[in-house]
C-alpha atoms as a PDB file:
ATOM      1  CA  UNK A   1     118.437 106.933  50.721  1.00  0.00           C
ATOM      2  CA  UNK A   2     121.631 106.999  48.379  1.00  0.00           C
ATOM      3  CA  UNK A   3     120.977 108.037  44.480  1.00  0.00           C
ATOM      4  CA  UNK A   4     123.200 106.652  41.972  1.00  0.00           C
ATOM      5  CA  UNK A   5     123.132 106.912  38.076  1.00  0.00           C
ATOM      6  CA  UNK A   6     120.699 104.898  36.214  1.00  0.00           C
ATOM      7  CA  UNK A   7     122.587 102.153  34.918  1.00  0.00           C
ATOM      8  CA  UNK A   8     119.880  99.600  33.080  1.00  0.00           C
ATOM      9  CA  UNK A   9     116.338  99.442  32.823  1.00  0.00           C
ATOM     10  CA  UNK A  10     114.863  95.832  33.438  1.00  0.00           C
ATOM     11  CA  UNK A  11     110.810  95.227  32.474  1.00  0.00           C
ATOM     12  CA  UNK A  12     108.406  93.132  34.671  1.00  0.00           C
ATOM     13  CA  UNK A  13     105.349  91.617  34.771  1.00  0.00           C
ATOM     14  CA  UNK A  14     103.504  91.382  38.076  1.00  0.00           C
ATOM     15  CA  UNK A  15     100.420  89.665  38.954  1.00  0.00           C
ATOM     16  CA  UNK A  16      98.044  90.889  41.381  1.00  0.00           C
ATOM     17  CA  UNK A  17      95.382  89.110  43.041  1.00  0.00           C
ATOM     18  CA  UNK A  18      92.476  89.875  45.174  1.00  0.00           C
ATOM     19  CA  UNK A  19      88.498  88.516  45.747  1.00  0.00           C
ATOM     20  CA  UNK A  20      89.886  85.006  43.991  1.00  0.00           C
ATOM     21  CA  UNK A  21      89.907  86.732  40.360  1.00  0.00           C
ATOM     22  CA  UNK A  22      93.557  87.155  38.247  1.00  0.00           C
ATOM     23  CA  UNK A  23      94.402  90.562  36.931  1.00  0.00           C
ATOM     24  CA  UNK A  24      97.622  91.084  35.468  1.00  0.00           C
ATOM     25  CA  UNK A  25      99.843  94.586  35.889  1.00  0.00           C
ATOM     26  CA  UNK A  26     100.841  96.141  33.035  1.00  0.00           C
ATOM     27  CA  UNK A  27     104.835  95.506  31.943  1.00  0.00           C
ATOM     28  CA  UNK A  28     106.507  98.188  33.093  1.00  0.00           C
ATOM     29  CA  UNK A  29     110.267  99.055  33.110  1.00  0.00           C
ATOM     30  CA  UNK A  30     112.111  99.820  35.923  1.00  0.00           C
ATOM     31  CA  UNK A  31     114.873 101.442  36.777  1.00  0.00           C
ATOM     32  CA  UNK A  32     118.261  99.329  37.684  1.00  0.00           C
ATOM     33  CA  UNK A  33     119.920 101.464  39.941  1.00  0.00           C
ATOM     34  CA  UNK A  34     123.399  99.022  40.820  1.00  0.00           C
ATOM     35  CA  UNK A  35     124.266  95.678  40.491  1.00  0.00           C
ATOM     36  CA  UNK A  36     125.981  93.892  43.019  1.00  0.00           C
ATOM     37  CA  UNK A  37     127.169  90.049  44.134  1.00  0.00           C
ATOM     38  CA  UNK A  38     124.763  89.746  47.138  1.00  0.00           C
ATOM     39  CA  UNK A  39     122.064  91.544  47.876  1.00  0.00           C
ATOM     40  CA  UNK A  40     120.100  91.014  51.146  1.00  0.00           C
ATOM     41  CA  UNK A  41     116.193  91.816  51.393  1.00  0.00           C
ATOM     42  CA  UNK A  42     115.265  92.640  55.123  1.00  0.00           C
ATOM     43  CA  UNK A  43     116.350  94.784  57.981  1.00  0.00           C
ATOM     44  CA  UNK A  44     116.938  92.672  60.953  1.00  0.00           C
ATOM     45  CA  UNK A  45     119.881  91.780  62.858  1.00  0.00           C
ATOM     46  CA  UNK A  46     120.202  88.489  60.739  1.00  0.00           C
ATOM     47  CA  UNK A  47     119.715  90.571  57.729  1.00  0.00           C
ATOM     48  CA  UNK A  48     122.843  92.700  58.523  1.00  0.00           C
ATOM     49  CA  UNK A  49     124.744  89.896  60.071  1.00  0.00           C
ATOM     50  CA  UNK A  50     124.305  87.746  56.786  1.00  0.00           C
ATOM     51  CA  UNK A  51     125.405  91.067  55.045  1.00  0.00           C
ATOM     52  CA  UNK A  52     128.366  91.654  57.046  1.00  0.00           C
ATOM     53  CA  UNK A  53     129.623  88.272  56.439  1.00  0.00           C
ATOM     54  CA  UNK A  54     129.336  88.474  52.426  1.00  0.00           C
ATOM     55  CA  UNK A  55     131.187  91.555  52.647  1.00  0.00           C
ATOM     56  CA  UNK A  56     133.848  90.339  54.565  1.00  0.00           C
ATOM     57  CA  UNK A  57     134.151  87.356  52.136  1.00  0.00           C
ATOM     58  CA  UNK A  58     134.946  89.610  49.978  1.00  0.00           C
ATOM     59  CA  UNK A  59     131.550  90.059  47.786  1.00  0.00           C
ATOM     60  CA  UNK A  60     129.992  93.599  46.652  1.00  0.00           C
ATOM     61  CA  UNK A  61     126.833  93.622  48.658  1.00  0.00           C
ATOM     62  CA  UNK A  62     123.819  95.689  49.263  1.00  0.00           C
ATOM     63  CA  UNK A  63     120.531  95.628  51.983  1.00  0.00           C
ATOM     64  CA  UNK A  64     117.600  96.533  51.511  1.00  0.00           C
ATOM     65  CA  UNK A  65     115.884  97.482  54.402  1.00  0.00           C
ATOM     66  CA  UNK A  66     112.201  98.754  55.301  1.00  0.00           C
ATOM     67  CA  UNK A  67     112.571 100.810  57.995  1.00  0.00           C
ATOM     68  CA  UNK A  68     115.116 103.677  58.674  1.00  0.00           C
ATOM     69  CA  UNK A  69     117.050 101.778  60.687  1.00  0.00           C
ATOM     70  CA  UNK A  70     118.533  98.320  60.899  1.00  0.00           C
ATOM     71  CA  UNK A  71     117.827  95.662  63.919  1.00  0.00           C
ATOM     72  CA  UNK A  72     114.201  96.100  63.799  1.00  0.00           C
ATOM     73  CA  UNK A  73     113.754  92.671  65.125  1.00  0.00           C
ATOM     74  CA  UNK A  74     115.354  93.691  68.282  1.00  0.00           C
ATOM     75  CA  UNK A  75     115.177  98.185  68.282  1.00  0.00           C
ATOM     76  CA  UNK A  76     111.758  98.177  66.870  1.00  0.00           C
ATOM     77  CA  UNK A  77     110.348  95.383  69.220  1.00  0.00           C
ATOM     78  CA  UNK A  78     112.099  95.553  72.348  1.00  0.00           C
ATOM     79  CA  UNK A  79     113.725  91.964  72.038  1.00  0.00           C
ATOM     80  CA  UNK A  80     117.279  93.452  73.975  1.00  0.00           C
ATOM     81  CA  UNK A  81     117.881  90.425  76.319  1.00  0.00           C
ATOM     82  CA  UNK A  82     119.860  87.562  76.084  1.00  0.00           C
ATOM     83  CA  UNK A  83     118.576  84.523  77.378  1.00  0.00           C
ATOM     84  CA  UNK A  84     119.718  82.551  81.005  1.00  0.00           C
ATOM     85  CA  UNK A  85     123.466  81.261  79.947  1.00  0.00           C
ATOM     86  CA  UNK A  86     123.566  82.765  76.817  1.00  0.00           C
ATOM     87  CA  UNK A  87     126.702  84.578  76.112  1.00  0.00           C
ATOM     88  CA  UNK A  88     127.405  86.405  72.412  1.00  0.00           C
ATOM     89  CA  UNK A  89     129.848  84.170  69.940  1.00  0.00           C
ATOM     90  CA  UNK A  90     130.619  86.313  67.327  1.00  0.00           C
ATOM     91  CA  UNK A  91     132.480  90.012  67.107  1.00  0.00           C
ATOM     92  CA  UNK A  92     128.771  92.125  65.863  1.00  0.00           C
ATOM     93  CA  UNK A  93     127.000  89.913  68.749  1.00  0.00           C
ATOM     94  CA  UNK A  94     129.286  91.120  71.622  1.00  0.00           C
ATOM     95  CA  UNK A  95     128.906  95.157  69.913  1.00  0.00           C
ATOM     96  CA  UNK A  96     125.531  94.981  70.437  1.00  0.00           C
ATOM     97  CA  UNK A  97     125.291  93.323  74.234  1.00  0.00           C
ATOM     98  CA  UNK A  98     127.772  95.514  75.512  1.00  0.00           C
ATOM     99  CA  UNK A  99     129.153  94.313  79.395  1.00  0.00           C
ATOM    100  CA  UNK A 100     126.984  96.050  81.896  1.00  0.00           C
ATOM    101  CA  UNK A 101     129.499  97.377  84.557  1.00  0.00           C
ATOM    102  CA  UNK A 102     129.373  97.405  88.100  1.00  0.00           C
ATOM    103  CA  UNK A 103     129.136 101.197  90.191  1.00  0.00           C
ATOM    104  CA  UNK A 104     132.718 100.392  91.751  1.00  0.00           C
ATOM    105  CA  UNK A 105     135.404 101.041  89.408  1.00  0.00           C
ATOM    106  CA  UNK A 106     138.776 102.027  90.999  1.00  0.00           C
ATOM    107  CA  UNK A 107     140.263 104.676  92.299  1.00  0.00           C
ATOM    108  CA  UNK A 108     137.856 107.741  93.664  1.00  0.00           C
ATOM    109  CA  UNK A 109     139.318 110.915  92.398  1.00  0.00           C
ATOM    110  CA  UNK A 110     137.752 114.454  90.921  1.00  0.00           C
ATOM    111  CA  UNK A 111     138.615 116.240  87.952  1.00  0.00           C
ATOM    112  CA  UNK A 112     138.515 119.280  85.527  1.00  0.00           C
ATOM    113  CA  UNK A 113     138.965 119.768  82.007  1.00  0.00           C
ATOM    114  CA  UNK A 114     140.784 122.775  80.263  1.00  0.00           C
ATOM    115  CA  UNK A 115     137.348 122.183  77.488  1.00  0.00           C
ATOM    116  CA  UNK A 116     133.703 123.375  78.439  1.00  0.00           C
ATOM    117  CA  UNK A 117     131.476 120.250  78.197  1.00  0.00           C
ATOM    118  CA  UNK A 118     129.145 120.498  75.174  1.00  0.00           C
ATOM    119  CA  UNK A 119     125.262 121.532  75.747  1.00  0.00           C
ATOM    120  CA  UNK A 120     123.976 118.064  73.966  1.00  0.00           C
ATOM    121  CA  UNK A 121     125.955 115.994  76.335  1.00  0.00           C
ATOM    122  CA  UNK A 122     126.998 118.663  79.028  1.00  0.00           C
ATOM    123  CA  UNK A 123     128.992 117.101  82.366  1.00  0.00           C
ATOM    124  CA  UNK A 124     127.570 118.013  86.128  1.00  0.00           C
ATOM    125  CA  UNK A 125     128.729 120.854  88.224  1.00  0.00           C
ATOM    126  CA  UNK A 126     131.240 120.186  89.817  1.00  0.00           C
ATOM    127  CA  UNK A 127     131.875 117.567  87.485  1.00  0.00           C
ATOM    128  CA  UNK A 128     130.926 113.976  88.138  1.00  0.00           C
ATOM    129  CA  UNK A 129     129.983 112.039  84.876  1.00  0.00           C
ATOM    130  CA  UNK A 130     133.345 110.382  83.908  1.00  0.00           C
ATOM    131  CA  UNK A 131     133.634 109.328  87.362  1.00  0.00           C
ATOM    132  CA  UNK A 132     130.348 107.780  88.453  1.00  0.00           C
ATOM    133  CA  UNK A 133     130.983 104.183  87.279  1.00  0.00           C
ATOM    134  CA  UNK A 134     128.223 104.682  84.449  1.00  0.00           C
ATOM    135  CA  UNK A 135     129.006 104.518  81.031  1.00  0.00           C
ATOM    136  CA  UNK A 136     126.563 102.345  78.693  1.00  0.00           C
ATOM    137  CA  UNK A 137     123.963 104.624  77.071  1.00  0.00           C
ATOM    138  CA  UNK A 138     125.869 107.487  75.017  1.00  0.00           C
ATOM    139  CA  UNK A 139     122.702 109.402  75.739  1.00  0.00           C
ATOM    140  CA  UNK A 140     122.589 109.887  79.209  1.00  0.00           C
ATOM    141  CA  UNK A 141     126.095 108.779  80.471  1.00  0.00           C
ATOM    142  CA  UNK A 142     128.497 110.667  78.594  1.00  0.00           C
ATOM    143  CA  UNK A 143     130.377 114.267  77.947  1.00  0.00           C
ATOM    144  CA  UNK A 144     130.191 115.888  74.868  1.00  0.00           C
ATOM    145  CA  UNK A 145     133.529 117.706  73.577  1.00  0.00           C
ATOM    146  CA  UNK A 146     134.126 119.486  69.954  1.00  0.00           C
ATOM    147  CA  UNK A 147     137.536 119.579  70.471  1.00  0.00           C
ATOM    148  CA  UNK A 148     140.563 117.959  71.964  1.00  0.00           C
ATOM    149  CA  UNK A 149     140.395 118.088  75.439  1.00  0.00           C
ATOM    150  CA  UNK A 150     142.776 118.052  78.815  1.00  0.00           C
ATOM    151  CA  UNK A 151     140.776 116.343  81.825  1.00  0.00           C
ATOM    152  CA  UNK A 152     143.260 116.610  84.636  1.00  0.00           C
ATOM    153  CA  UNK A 153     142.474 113.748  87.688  1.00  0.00           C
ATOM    154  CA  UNK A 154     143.203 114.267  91.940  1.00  0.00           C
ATOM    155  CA  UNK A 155     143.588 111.222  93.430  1.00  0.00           C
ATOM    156  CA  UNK A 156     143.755 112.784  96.922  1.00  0.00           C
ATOM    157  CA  UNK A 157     147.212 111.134  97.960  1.00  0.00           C
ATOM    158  CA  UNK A 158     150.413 109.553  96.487  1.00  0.00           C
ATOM    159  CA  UNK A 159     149.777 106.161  95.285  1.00  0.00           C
ATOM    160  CA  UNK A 160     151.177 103.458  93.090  1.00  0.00           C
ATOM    161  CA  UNK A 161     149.068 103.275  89.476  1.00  0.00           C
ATOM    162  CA  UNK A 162     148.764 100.600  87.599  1.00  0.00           C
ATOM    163  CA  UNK A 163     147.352 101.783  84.542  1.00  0.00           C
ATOM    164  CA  UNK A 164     144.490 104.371  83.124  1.00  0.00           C
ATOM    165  CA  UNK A 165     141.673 103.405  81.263  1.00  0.00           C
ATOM    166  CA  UNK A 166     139.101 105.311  79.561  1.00  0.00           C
ATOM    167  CA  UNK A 167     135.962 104.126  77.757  1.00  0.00           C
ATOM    168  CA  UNK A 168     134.435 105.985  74.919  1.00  0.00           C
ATOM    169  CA  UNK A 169     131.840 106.358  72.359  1.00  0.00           C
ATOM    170  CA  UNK A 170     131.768 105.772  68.557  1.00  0.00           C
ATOM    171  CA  UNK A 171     129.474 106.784  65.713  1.00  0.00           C
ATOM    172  CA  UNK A 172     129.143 108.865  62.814  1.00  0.00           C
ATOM    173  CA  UNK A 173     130.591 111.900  63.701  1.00  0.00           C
ATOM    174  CA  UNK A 174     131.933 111.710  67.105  1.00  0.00           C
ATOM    175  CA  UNK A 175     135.371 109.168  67.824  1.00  0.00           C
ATOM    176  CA  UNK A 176     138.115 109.801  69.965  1.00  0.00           C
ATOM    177  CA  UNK A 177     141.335 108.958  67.904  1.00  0.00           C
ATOM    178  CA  UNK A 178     143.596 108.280  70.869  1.00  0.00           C
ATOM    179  CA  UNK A 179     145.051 109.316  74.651  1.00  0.00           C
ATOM    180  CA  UNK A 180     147.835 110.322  75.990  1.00  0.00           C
ATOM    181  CA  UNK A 181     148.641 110.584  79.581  1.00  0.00           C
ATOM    182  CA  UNK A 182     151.092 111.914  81.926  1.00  0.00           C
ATOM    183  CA  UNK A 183     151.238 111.840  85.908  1.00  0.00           C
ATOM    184  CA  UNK A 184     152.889 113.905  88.603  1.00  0.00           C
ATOM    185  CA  UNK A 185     153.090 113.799  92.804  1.00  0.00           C
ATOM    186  CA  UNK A 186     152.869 117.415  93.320  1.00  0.00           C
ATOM    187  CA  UNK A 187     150.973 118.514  90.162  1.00  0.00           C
ATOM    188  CA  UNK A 188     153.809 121.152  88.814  1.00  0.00           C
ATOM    189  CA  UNK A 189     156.200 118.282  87.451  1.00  0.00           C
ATOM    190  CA  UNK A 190     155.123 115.698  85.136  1.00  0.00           C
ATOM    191  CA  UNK A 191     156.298 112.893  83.670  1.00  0.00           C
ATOM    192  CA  UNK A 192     154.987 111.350  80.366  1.00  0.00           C
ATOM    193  CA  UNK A 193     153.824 107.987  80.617  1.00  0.00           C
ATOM    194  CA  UNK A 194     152.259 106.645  77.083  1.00  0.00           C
ATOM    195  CA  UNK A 195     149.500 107.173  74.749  1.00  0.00           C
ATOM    196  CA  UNK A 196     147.239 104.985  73.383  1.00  0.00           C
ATOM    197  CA  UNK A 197     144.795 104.114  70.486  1.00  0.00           C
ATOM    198  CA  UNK A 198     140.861 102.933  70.878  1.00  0.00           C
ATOM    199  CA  UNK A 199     140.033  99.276  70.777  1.00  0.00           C
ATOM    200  CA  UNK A 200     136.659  98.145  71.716  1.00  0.00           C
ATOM    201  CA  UNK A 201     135.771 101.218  73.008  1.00  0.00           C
ATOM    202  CA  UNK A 202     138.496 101.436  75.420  1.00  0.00           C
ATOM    203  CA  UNK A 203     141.675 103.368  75.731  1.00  0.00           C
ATOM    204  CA  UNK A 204     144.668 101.622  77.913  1.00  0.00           C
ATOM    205  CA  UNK A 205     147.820 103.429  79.270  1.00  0.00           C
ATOM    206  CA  UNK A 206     150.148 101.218  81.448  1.00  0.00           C
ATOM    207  CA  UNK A 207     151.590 103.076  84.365  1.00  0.00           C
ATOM    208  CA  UNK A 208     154.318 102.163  86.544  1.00  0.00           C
ATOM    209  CA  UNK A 209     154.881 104.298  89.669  1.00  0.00           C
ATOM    210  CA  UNK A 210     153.202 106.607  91.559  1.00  0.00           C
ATOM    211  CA  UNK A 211     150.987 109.794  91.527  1.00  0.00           C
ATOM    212  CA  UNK A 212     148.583 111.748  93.330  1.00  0.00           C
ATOM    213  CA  UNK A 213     147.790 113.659  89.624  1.00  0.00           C
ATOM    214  CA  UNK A 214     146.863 112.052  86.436  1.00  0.00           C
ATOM    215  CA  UNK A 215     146.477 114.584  82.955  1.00  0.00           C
ATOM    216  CA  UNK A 216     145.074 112.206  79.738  1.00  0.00           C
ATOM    217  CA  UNK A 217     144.715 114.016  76.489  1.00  0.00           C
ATOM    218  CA  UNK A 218     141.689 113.248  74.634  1.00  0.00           C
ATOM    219  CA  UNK A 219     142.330 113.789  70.818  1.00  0.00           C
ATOM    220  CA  UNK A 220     139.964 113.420  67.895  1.00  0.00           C
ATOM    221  CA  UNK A 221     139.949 112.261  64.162  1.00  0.00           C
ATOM    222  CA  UNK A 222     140.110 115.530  61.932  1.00  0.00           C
ATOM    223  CA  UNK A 223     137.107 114.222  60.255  1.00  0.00           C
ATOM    224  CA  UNK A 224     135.288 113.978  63.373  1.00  0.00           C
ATOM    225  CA  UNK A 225     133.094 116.982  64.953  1.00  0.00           C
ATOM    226  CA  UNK A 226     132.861 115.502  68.241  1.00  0.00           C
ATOM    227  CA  UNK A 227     134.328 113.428  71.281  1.00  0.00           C
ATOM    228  CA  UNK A 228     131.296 111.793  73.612  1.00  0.00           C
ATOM    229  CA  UNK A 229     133.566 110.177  76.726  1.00  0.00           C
ATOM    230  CA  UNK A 230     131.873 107.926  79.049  1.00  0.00           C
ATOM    231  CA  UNK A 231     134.304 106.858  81.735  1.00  0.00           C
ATOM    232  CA  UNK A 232     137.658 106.928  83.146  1.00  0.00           C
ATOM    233  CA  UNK A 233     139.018 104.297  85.548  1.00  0.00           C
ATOM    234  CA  UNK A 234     142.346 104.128  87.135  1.00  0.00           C
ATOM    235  CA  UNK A 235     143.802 100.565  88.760  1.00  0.00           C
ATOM    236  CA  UNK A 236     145.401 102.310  91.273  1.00  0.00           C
ATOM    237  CA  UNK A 237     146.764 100.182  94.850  1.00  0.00           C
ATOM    238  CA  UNK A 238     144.605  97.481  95.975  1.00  0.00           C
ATOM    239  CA  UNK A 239     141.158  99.072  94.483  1.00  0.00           C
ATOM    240  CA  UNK A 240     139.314  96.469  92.104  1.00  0.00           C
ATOM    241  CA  UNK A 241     138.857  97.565  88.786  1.00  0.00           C
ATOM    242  CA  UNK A 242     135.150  96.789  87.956  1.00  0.00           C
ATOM    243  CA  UNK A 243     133.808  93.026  87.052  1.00  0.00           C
ATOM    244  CA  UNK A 244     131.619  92.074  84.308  1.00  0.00           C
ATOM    245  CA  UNK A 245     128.058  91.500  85.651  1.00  0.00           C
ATOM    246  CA  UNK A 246     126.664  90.392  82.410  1.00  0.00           C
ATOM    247  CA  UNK A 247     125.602  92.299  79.121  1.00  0.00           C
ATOM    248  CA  UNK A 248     122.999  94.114  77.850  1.00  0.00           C
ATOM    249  CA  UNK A 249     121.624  96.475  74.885  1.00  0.00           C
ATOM    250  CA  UNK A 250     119.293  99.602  74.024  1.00  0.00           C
ATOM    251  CA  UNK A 251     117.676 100.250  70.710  1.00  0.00           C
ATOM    252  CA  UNK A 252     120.199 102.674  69.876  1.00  0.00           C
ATOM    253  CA  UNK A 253     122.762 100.563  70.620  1.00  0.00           C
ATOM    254  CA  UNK A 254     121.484  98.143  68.402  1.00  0.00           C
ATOM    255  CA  UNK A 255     120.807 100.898  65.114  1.00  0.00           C
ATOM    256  CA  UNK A 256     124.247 102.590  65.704  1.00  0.00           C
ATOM    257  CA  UNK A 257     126.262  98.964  65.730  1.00  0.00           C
ATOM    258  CA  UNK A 258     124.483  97.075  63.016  1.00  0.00           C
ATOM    259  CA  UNK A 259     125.010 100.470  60.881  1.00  0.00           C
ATOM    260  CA  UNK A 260     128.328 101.478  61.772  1.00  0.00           C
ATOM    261  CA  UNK A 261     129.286  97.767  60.978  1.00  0.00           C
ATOM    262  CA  UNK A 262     127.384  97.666  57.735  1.00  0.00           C
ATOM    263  CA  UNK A 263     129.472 101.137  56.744  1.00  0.00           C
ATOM    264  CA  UNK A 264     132.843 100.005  57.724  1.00  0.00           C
ATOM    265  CA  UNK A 265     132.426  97.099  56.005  1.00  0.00           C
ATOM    266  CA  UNK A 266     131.837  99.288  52.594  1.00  0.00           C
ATOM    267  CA  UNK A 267     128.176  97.428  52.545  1.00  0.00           C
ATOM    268  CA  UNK A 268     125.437  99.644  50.625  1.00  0.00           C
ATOM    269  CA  UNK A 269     122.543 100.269  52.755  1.00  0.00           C
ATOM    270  CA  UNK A 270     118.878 101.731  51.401  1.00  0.00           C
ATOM    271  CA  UNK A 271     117.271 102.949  54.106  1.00  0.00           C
ATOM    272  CA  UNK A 272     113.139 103.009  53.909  1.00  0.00           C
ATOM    273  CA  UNK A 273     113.134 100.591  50.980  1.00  0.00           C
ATOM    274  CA  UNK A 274     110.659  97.235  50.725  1.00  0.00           C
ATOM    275  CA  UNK A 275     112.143  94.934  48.501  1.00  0.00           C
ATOM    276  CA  UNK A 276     108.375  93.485  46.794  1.00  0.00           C
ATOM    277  CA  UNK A 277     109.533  91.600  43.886  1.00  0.00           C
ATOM    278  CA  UNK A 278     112.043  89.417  43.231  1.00  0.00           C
ATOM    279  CA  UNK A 279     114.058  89.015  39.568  1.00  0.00           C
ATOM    280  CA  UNK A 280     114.525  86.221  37.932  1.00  0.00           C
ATOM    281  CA  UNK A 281     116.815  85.458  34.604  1.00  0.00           C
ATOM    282  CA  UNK A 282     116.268  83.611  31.359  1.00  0.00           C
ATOM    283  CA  UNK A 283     116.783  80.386  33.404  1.00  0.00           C
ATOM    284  CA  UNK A 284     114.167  81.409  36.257  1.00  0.00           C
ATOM    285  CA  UNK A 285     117.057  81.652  38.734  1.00  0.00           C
ATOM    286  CA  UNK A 286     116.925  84.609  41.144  1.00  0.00           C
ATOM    287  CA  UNK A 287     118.719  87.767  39.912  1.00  0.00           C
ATOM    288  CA  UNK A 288     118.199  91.161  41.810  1.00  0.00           C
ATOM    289  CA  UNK A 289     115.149  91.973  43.629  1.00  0.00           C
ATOM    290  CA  UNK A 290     112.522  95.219  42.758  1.00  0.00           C
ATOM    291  CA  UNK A 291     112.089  97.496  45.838  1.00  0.00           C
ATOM    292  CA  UNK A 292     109.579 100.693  46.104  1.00  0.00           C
ATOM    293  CA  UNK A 293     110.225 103.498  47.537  1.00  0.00           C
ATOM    294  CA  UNK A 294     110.057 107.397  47.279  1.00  0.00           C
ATOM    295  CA  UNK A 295     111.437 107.299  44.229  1.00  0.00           C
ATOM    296  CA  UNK A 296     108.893 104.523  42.816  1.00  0.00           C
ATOM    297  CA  UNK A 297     110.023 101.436  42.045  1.00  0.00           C
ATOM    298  CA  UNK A 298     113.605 100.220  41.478  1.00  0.00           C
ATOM    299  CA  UNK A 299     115.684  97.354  41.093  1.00  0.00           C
ATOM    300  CA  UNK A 300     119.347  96.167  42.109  1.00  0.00           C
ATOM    301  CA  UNK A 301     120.585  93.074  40.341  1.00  0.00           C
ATOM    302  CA  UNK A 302     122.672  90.663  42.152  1.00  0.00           C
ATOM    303  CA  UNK A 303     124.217  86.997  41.256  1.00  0.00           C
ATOM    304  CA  UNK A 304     122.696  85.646  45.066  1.00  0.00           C
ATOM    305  CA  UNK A 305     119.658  87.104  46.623  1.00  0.00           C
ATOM    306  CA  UNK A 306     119.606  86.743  50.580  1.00  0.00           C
ATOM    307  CA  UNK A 307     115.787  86.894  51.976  1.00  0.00           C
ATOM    308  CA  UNK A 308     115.801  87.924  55.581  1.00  0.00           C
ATOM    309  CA  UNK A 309     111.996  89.270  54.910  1.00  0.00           C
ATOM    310  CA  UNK A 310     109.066  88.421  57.254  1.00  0.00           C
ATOM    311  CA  UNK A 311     107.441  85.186  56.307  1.00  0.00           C
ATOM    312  CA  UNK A 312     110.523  84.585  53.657  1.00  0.00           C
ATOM    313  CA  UNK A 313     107.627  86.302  50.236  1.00  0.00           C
ATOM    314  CA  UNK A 314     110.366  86.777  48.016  1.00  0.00           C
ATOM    315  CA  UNK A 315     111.626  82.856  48.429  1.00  0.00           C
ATOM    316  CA  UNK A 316     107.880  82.082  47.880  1.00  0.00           C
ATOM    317  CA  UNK A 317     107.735  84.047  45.074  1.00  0.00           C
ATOM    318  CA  UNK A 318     110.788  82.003  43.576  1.00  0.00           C
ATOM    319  CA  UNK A 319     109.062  78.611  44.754  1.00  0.00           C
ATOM    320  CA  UNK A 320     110.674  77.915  47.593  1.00  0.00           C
ATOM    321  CA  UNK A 321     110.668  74.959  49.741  1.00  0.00           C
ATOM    322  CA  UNK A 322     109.866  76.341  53.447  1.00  0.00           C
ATOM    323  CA  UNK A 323     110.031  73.640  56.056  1.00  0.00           C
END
């Protein structure tokens, strides 16, 4: 949970209810801890979706979530399907249903890396990992590096290649900032052919001619500790690159792209917070929302108040019209 200065106290009066008789809370002030344009109450995917979108609009927004984690309509339940036809329409949908690949990628080669493999995420012996046509789940299908890293390919024989592609992993603080790649026939001369950036999750290197070697240069941001690779693939002759057999998500899937989303996005996030009570001004319009948590209770005030909570309390609370 962030901590920020106190910036305003707001007081309250609650009433509780229980066995049919009225008793009222005492008043008691509260701590205002930021103020904000939007501020969303809930943790599920809608929650973060409908924050994602004020943010990009352009608003100052903060969630309030209950759990650690975001998505707990579909990590903390197990809802990770989509249904028969359904395909995902928007940029965070197709982040979180990530294309399940087929076991047939391209070209069969083995390779070696100047880098030991780290423990966490350590490759086979010999190694196999970036080469097995499995790359989905960081946390079994990957190879941990803390450092920049020279994997060097065999193809076997001479043949024409197409391009290089190698698919990667993303999250707080492991990236892969870009690759570079360079091929030779008899693995003493090489030739550079290109370097390229992530998008998606993917690095791309156009090649045009032909090799029996293949060196790509996995570099990292500075800021980053770690590189977790998942795949390489090279288009190389008449081998089929792999074929999208539909999509598919994991809770941590879900928690790292609905939070690495919500960060980029420069949306404030309180983690293990239940938003309980909502604000109201002088007019009885909705104004921040009070949320308990270690700390006690606190409130963030906000000019629109988004309620993505179970059963929609705090829009009850405000008199609501629920259809």
């Amino acid at each position: 949970m962030k901590t920020h200065h106190l910036l305003a106290i707001v007081s309250i009066t609650a009433n509780v209810f229980a066995a049919e008789t009225a008793t009222r809370e005492a008043a008691c002030r509260i701590p205002v801890i930021n103020e904000v344009d939007v501020v969303v109450a809930g943790g599920s995917s809608g929650a973060a979706a409908a924050a994602l979108a004020a943010a990009k609009a352009g608003a100052k927004v903060a969630i309030v979530a209950p759990r650690p984690y975001l998505g707990d309509d579909m990590a903390g339940t197990l809802r990770l399907w989509l249904e028969e036809g359904e395909t995902p329409d928007t940029d965070l949908a197709r982040k979180v249903f990530v294309p399940v690949a087929e076991k047939a990628h391209g070209a069969p080669f083995n390779y070696k890396a100047n880098r030991p493999s780290g423990e966490i995420h350590k490759d086979t012996s010999p190694p196999s990992l970036l080469s097995d046509g499995f790359w989905i789940d960081p946390a079994r299908q990957s190879v941990q590096y803390m450092e920049n890293v020279t994997i060097e390919l065999d193809l076997g024989k001479v043949m024409p290649i197409r391009r290089v592609e190698a698919m990667v992993f993303k999250g707080r603080d492991y990236a892969v900032e870009r690759m570079t790649v360079e091929a030779s026939a008899d693995g003493k001369a090489w030739r550079p052919c290109g370097k390229a950036g992530v998008e998606d999750n993917t690095l791309r290197v156009a090649l045009n001619g032909e090799a029996r070697y293949l060196r790509c240069l996995f570099e990292k941001p500075a800021k980053m500790t770690r590189m977790l690779l998942g795949e390489i693939i090279v288009d190389a002759g008449d081998t089929a690159l792999k074929t999208e057999a539909g999509r598919s998500a994991y809770p941590l899937q879900v928690k790292r792209v609905l939070d690495q989303s919500l960060a980029e996005a420069g949306v404030e996030v309180w983690y293990s917070c239940y938003a309980t009570d909502l604000i109201t001004d002088a007019a009885g319009k909705p104004a921040g929302v009070v949320m308990d948590n270690r700390a006690g209770r606190q409130a963030i005030l906000a000019k629109v108040v988004i309620d993505a909570t179970p059963n929609a309390r705090l829009a009850k609370a405000a008199g609501a019209s629920l259809s």
